[in-house]
Protein backbone atom coordinates (compact mmCIF):
# COMPACT_ATOMS: atom_id res chain seq x y z
CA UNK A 1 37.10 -19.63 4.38
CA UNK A 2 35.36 -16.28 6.15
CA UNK A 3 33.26 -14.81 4.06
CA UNK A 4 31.89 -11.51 5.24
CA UNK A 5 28.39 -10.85 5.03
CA UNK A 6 26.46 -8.64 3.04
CA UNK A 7 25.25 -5.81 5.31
CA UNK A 8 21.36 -5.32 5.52
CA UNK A 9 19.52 -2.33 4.01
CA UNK A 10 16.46 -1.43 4.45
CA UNK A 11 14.99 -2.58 1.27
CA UNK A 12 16.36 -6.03 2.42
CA UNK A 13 13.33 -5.91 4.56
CA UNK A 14 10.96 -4.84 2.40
CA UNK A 15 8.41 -7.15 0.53
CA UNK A 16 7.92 -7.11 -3.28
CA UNK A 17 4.64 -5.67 -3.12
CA UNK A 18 5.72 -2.76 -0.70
CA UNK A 19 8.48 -2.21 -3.30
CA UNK A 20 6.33 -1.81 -5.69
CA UNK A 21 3.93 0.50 -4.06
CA UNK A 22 6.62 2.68 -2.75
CA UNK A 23 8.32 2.66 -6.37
CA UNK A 24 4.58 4.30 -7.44
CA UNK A 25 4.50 6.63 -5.00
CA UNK A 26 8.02 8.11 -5.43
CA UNK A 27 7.73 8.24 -9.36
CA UNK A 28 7.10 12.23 -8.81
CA UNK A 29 9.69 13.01 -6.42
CA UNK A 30 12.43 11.33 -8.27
CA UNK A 31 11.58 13.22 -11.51
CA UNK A 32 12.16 16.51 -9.61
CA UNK A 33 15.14 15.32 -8.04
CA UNK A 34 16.64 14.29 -11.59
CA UNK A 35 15.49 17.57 -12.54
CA UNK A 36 17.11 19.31 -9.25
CA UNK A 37 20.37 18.41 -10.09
CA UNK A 38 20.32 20.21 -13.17
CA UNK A 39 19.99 23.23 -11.34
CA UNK A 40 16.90 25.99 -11.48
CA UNK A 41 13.40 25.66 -10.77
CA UNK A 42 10.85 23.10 -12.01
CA UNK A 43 8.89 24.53 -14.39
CA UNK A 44 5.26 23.87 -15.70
CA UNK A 45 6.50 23.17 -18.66
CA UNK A 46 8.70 20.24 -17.52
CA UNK A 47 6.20 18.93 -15.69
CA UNK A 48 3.49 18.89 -17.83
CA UNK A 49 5.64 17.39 -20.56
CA UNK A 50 6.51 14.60 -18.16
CA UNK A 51 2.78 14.22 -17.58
CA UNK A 52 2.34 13.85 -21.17
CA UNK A 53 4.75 11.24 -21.42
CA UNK A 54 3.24 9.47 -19.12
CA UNK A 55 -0.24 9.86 -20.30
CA UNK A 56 1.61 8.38 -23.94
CA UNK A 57 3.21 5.77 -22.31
CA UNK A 58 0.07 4.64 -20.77
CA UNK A 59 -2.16 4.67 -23.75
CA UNK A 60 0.93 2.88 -25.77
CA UNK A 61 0.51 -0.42 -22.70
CA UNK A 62 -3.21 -0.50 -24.18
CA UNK A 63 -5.21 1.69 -21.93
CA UNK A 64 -8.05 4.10 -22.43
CA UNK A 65 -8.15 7.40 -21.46
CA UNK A 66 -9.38 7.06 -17.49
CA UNK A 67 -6.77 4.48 -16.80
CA UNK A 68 -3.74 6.71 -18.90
CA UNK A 69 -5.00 9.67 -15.96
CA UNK A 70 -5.17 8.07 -12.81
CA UNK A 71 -1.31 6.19 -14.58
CA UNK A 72 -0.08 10.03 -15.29
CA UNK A 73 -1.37 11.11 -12.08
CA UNK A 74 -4.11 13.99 -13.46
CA UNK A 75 -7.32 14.30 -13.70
CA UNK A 76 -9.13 13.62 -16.86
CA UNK A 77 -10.57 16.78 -17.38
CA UNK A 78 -7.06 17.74 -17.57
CA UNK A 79 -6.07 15.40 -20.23
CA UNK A 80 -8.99 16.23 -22.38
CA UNK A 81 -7.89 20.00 -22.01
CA UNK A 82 -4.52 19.12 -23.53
CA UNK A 83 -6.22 16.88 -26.12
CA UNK A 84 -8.13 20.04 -27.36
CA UNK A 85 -5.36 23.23 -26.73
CA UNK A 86 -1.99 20.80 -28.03
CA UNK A 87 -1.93 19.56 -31.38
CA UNK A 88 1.33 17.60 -31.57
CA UNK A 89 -0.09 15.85 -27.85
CA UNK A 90 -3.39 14.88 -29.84
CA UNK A 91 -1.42 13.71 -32.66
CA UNK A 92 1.00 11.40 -30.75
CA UNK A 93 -1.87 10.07 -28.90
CA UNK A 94 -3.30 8.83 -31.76
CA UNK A 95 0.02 7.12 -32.09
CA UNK A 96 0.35 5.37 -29.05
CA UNK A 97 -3.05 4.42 -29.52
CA UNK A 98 -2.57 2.61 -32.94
CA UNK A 99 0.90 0.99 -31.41
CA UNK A 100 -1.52 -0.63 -28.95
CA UNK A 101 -3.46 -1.62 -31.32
CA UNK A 102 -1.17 -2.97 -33.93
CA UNK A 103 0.16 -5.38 -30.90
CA UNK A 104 -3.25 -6.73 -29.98
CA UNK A 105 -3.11 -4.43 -26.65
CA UNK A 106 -6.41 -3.33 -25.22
CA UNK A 107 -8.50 -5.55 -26.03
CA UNK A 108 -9.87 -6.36 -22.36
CA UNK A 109 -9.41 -9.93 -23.37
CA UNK A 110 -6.69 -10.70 -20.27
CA UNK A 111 -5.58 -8.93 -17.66
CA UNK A 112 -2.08 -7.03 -18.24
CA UNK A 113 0.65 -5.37 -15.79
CA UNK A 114 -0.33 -1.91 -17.37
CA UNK A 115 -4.00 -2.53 -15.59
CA UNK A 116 -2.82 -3.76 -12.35
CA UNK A 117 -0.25 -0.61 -12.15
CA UNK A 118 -3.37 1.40 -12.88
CA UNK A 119 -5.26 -0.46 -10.07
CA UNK A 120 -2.89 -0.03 -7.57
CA UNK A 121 -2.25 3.52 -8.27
CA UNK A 122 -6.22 3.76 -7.29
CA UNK A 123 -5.84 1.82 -4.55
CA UNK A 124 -3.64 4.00 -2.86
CA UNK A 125 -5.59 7.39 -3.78
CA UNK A 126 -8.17 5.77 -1.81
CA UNK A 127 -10.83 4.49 -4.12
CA UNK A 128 -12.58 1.66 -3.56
CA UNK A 129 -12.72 -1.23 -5.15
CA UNK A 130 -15.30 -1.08 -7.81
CA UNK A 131 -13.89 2.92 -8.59
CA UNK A 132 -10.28 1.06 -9.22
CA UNK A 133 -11.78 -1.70 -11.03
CA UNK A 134 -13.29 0.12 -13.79
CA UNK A 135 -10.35 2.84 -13.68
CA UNK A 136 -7.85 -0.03 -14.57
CA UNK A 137 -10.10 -1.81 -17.23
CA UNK A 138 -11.26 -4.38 -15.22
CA UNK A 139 -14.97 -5.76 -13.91
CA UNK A 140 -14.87 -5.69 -10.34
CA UNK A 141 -15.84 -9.54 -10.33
CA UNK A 142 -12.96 -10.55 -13.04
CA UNK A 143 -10.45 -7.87 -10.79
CA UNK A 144 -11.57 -10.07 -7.10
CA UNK A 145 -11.00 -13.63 -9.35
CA UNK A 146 -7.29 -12.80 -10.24
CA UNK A 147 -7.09 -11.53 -6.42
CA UNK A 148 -8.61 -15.05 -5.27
CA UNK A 149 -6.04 -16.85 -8.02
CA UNK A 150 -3.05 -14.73 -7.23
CA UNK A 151 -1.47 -14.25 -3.97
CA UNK A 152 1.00 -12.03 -5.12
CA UNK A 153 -1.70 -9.70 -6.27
CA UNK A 154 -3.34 -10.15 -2.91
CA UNK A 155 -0.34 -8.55 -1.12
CA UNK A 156 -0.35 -6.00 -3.65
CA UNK A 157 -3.47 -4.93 -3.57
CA UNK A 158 -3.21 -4.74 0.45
CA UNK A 159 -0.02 -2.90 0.06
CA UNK A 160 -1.63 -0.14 -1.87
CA UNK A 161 -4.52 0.17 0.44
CA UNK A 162 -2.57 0.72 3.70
CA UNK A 163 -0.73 3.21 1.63
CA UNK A 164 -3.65 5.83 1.31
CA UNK A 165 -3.79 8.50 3.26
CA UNK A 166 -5.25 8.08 6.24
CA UNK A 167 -7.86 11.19 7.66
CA UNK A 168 -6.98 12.22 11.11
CA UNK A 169 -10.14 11.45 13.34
CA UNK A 170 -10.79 14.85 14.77
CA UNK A 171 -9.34 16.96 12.02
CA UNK A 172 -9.26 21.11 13.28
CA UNK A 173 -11.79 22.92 11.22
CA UNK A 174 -10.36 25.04 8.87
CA UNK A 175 -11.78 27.85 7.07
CA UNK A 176 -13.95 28.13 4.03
CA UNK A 177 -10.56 29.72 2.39
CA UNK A 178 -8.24 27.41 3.22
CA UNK A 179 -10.59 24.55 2.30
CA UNK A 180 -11.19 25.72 -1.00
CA UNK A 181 -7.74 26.25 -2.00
CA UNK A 182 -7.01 22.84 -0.54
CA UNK A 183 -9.75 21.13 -2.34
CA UNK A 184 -8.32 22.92 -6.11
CA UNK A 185 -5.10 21.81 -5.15
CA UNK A 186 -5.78 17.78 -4.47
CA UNK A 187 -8.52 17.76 -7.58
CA UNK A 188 -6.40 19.35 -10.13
CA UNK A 189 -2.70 17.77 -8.45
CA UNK A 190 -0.58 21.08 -9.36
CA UNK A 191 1.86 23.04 -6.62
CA UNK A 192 3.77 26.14 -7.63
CA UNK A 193 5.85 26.07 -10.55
CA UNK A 194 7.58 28.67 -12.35
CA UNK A 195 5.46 29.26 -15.77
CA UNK A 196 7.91 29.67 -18.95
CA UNK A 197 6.30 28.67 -21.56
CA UNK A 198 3.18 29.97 -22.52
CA UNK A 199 2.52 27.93 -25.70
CA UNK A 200 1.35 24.87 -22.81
CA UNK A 201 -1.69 24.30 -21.79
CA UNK A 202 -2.52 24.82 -18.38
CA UNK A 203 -4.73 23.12 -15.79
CA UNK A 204 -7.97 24.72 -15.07
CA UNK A 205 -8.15 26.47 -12.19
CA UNK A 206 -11.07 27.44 -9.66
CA UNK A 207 -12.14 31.08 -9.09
CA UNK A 208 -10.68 30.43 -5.58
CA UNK A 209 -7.35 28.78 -6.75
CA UNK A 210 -4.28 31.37 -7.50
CA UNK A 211 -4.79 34.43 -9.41
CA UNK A 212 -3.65 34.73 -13.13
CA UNK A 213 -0.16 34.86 -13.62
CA UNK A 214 0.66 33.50 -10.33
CA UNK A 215 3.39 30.96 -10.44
CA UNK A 216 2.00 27.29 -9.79
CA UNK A 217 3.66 23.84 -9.12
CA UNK A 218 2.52 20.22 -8.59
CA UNK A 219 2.16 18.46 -5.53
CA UNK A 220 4.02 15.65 -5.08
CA UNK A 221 0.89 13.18 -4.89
């Protein structure tokens, strides 16, 4: 009997460690499409809520407070600034925290998917190895004996690093304006977003970067 074939798509072709480092990488884009098709702007609000979550969600898998950044995608001088201006964030921090704990997470005894996530997340921001090591939880020696042990992890630890961005080898020089503003926006990871709620905390922002009450928004990195 014919049976007709199931058609290929293009995730057919795709390996399980490429799916997983594309999955990483779209996290951000998919939020603001879910949040596109309610209609209206994103707002800073929205996003740094989702941050939050994430930042929870992070520190409830076990992690400290340099791997639940690099997992929410912000810098930890960031996440400290919400620690300190947002009460209720603070407070269900402290939450997650003692979840982890309760469950016997964190305790750097064994390696955990919440780490590698972490470590791949590096890994395709472009930090080396010992940087996404210690960023994830890991030693760099016990991270490069699971690598040696696991050839799954080996393919997804190459993954992530062909997914950094790669510099252009003669890159146009650009002026002392333009690479200010560009260096605020990659360290802090915020775009233009419509501000709406006032009660947030808000990113820090260089003498250079926009002016108050300019509208910001985060970059989809």
């Amino acid at each position: 009997m014919y049976e007709a074939k199931k058609p290929v798509t293009e995730t057919d072709t795709v390996t399980p460690a490429v799916r997983v480092v594309m999955w990483l990488g779209a996290r951000d884009q998919v939020e603001r499409d879910l949040r596109d098709a309610l209609g209206g702007q994103s707002s800073l609000r929205d996003d740094t809520l989702a941050k939050m979550a994430d930042v929870l969600q992070a520190t409830a898998n076990g992690l400290g407070p340099e791997a639940a950044a690099v997992w929410a995608g912000v810098p930890a001088r960031v996440l400290q600034s919400w620690l300190k201006q947002d009460p209720a964030f603070a407070c269900a921090l402290e939450a997650a925290s003692a979840l982890a704990t309760a469950h016997g997470l964190g305790t750097g005894r064994e390696a955990t998917p919440a780490m590698l996530r972490v470590a791949t997340v590096a890994f395709t921001r472009g930090a080396d190895w010992s940087t996404a090591a210690r960023a994830a939880g890991f030693k760099p020696y016990r991270l490069r004996q699971l690598l040696r042990a696991s050839p799954a992890l080996g393919a997804l630890v190459h993954a992530a690093r062909n997914a950094r961005p790669r510099k252009p080898r003669n890159p146009p020089r650009a002026s002392r304006r333009s690479v200010l503003a560009g260096r605020a926006a990659n360290e802090y990871g915020y775009r233009l977003v419509r501000l709406d709620d006032p009660a947030l905390p808000l990113p820090p922002v260089e003498k250079n970067g926009p002016a108050p009450g300019e509208s910001e928004e985060r970059s989809g990195g």
